[in-house]
C-alpha atoms as a PDB file:
ATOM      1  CA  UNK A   1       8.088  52.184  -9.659  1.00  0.00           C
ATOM      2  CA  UNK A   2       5.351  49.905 -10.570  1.00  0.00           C
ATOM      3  CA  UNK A   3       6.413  46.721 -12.544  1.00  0.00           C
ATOM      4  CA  UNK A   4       4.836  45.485 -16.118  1.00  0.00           C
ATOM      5  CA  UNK A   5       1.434  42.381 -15.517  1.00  0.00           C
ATOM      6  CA  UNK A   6       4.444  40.825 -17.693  1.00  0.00           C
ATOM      7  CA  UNK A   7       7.393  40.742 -16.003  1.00  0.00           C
ATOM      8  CA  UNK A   8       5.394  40.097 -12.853  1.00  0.00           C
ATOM      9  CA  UNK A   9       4.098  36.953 -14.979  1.00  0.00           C
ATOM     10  CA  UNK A  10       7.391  35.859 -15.483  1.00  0.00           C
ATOM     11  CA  UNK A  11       8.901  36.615 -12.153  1.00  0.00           C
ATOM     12  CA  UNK A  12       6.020  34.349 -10.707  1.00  0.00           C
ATOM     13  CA  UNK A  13       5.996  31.741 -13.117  1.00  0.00           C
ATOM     14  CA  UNK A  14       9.949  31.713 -12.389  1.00  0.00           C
ATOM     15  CA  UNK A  15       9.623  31.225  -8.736  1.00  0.00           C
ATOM     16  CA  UNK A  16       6.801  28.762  -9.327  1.00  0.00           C
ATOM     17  CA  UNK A  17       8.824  26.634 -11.684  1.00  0.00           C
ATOM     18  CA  UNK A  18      12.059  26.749  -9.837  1.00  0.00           C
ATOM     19  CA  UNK A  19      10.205  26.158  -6.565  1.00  0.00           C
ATOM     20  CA  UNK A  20       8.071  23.060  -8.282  1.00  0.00           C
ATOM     21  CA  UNK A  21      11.657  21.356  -8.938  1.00  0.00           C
ATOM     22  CA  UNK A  22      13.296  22.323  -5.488  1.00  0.00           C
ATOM     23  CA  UNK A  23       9.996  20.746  -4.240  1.00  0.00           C
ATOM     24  CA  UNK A  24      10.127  17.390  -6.368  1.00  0.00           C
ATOM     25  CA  UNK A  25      12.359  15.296  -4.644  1.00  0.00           C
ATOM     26  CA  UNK A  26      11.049  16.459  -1.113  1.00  0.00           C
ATOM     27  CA  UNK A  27       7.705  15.179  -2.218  1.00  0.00           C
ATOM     28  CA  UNK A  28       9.172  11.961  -4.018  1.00  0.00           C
ATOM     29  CA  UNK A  29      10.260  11.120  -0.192  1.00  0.00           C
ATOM     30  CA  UNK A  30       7.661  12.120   2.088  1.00  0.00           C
ATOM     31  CA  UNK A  31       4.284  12.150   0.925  1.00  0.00           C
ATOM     32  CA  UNK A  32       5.499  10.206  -2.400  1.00  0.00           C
ATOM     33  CA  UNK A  33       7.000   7.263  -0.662  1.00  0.00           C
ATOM     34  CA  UNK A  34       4.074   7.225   1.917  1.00  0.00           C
ATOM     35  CA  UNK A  35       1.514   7.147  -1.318  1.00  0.00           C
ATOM     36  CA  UNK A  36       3.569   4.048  -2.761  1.00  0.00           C
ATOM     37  CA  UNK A  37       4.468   2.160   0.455  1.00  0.00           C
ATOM     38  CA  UNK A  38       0.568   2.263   1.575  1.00  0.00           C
ATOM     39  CA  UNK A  39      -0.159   1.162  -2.764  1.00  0.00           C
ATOM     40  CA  UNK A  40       1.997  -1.757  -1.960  1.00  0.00           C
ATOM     41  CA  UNK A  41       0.905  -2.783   1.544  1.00  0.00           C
ATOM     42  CA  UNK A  42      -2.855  -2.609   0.121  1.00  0.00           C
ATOM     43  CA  UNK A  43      -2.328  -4.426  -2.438  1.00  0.00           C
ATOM     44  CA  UNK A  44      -0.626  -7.044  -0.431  1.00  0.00           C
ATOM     45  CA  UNK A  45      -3.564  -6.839   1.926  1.00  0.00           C
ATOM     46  CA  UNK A  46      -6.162  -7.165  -0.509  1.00  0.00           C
ATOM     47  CA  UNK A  47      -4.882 -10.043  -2.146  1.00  0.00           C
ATOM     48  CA  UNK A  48      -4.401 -11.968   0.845  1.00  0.00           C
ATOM     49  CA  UNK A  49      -7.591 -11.337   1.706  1.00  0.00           C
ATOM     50  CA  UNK A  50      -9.019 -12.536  -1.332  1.00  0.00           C
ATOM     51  CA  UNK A  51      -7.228 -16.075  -0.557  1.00  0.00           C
ATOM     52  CA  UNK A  52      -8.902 -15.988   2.227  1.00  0.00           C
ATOM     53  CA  UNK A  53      -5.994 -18.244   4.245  1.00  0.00           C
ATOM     54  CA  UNK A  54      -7.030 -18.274   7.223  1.00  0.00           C
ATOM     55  CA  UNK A  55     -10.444 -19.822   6.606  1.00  0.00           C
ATOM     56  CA  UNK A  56      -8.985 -22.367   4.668  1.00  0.00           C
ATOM     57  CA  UNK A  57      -7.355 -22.783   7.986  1.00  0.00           C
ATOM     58  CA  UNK A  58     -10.354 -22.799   9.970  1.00  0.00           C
ATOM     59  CA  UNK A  59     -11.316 -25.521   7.167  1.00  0.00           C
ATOM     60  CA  UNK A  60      -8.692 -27.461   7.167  1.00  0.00           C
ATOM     61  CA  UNK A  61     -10.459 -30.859   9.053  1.00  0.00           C
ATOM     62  CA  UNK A  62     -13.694 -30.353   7.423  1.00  0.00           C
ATOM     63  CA  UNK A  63     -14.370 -32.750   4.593  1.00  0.00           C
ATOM     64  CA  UNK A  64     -15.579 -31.489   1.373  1.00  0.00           C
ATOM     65  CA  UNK A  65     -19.446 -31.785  -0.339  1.00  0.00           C
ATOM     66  CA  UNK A  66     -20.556 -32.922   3.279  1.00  0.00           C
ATOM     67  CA  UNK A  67     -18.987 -36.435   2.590  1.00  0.00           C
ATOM     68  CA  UNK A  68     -17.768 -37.735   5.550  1.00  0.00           C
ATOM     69  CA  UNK A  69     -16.026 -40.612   5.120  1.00  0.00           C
ATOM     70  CA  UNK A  70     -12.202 -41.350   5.472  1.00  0.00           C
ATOM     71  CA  UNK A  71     -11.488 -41.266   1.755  1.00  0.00           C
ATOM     72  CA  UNK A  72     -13.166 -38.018   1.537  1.00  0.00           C
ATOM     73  CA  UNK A  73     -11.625 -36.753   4.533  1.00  0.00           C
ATOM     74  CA  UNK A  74      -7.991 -37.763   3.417  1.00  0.00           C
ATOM     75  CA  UNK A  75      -8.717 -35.783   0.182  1.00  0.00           C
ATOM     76  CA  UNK A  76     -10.124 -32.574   1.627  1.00  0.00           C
ATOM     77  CA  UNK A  77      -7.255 -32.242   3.885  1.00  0.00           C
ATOM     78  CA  UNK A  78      -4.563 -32.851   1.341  1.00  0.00           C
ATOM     79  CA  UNK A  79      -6.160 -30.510  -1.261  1.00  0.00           C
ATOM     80  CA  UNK A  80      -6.798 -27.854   1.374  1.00  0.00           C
ATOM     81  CA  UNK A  81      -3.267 -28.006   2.288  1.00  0.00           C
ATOM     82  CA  UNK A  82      -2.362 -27.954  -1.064  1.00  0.00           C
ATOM     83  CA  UNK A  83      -4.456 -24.611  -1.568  1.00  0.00           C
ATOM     84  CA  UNK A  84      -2.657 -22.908   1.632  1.00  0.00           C
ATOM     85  CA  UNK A  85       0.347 -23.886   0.358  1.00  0.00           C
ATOM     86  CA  UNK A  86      -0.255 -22.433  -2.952  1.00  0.00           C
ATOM     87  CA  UNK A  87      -1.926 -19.551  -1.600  1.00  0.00           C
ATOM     88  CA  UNK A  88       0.682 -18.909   0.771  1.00  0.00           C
ATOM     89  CA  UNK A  89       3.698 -18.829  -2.306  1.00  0.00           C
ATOM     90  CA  UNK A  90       1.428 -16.734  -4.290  1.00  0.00           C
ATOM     91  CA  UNK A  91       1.164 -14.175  -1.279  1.00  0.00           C
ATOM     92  CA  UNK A  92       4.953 -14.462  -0.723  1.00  0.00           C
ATOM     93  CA  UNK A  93       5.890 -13.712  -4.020  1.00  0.00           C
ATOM     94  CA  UNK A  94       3.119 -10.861  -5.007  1.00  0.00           C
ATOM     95  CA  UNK A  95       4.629  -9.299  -1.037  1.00  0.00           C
ATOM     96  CA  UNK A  96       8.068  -9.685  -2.825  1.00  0.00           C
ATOM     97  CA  UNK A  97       7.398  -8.134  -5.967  1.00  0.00           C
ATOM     98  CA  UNK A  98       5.449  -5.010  -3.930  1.00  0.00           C
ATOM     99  CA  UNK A  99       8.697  -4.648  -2.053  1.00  0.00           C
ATOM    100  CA  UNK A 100      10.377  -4.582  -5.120  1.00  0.00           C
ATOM    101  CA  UNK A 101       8.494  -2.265  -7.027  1.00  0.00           C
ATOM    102  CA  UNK A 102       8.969   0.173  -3.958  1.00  0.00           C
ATOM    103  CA  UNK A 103      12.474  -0.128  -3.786  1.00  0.00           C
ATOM    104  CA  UNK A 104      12.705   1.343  -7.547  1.00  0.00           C
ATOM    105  CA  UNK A 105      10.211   4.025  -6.434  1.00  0.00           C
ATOM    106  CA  UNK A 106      13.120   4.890  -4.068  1.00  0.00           C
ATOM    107  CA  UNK A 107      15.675   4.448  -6.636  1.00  0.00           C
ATOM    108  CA  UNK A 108      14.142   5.788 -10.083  1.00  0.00           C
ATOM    109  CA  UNK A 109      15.054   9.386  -9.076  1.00  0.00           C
ATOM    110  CA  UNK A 110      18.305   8.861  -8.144  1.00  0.00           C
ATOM    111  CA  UNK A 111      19.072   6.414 -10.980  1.00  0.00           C
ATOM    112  CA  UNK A 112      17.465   9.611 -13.426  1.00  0.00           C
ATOM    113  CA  UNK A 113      19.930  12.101 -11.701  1.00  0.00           C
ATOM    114  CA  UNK A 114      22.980   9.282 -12.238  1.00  0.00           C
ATOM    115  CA  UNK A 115      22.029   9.253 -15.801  1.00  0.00           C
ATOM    116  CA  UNK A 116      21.467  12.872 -16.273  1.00  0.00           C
ATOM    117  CA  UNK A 117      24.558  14.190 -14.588  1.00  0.00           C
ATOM    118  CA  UNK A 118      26.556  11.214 -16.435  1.00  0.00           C
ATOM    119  CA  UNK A 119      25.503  12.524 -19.778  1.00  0.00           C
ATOM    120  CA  UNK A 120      26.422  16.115 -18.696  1.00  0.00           C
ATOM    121  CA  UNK A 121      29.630  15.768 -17.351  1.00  0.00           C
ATOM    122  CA  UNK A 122      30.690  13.453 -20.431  1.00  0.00           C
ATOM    123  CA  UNK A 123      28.851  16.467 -22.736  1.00  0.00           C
ATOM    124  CA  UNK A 124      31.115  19.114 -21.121  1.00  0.00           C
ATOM    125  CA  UNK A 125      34.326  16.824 -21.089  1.00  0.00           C
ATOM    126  CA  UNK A 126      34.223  16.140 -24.660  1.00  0.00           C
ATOM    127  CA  UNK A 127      34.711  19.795 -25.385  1.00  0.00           C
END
């Protein structure tokens, strides 16, 4: 018995749908988490290569301008310390924040399914 283009329409976009949400939270964490944790990490990466640390490392003796007496010396080192230091805060929070923000990657589904199946069971315990 051959079957109706409809309810073969249906019957696929059925399996489809139900198989998109079955699929959702696999994805969310595998390829999901991998996608966010590699966001974060470049991010991290990028930034901290944009400080550029370790040359002001490398730098760190050097006077500034090419003036190379003591006072100038004394003042390069202290404000190239001072921009590590900085730098090195900056990077520690921006790495803390990224860790953050992919923690609640982790979390946002299963806070959504708290919430969800919260409502419902107080919905069907009212009646």
């Amino acid at each position: 018995m051959a079957q109706s283009r409809t309810a073969l329409a249906i019957r696929y976009l059925a399996v489809d749908l139900v198989g998109a949400v079955l699929y959702f939270p696999v994805w969310w964490y595998t390829a999901g988490a991998f996608r966010a944790g590699r966001y974060c990490i470049g991010r991290v990466r990028d930034k901290a290569r944009s400080f550029g640390i370790l040359i002001w490392f490398k730098n760190l003796f050097t006077p500034m301008f090419g003036q190379y007496d003591i006072a100038s010396r004394i003042i390069s080192f202290f404000m190239r310390l001072a921009a590590i230091i900085f730098f090195s805060v900056t990077l520690l929070l921006l790495s803390l924040l990224m860790m953050l923000l992919f923690i609640l990657w982790l979390a946002l589904p299963l806070a959504v399914a708290y919430a969800f199946f919260g409502q419902l069971i107080g919905l069907l315990a009212a009646d």
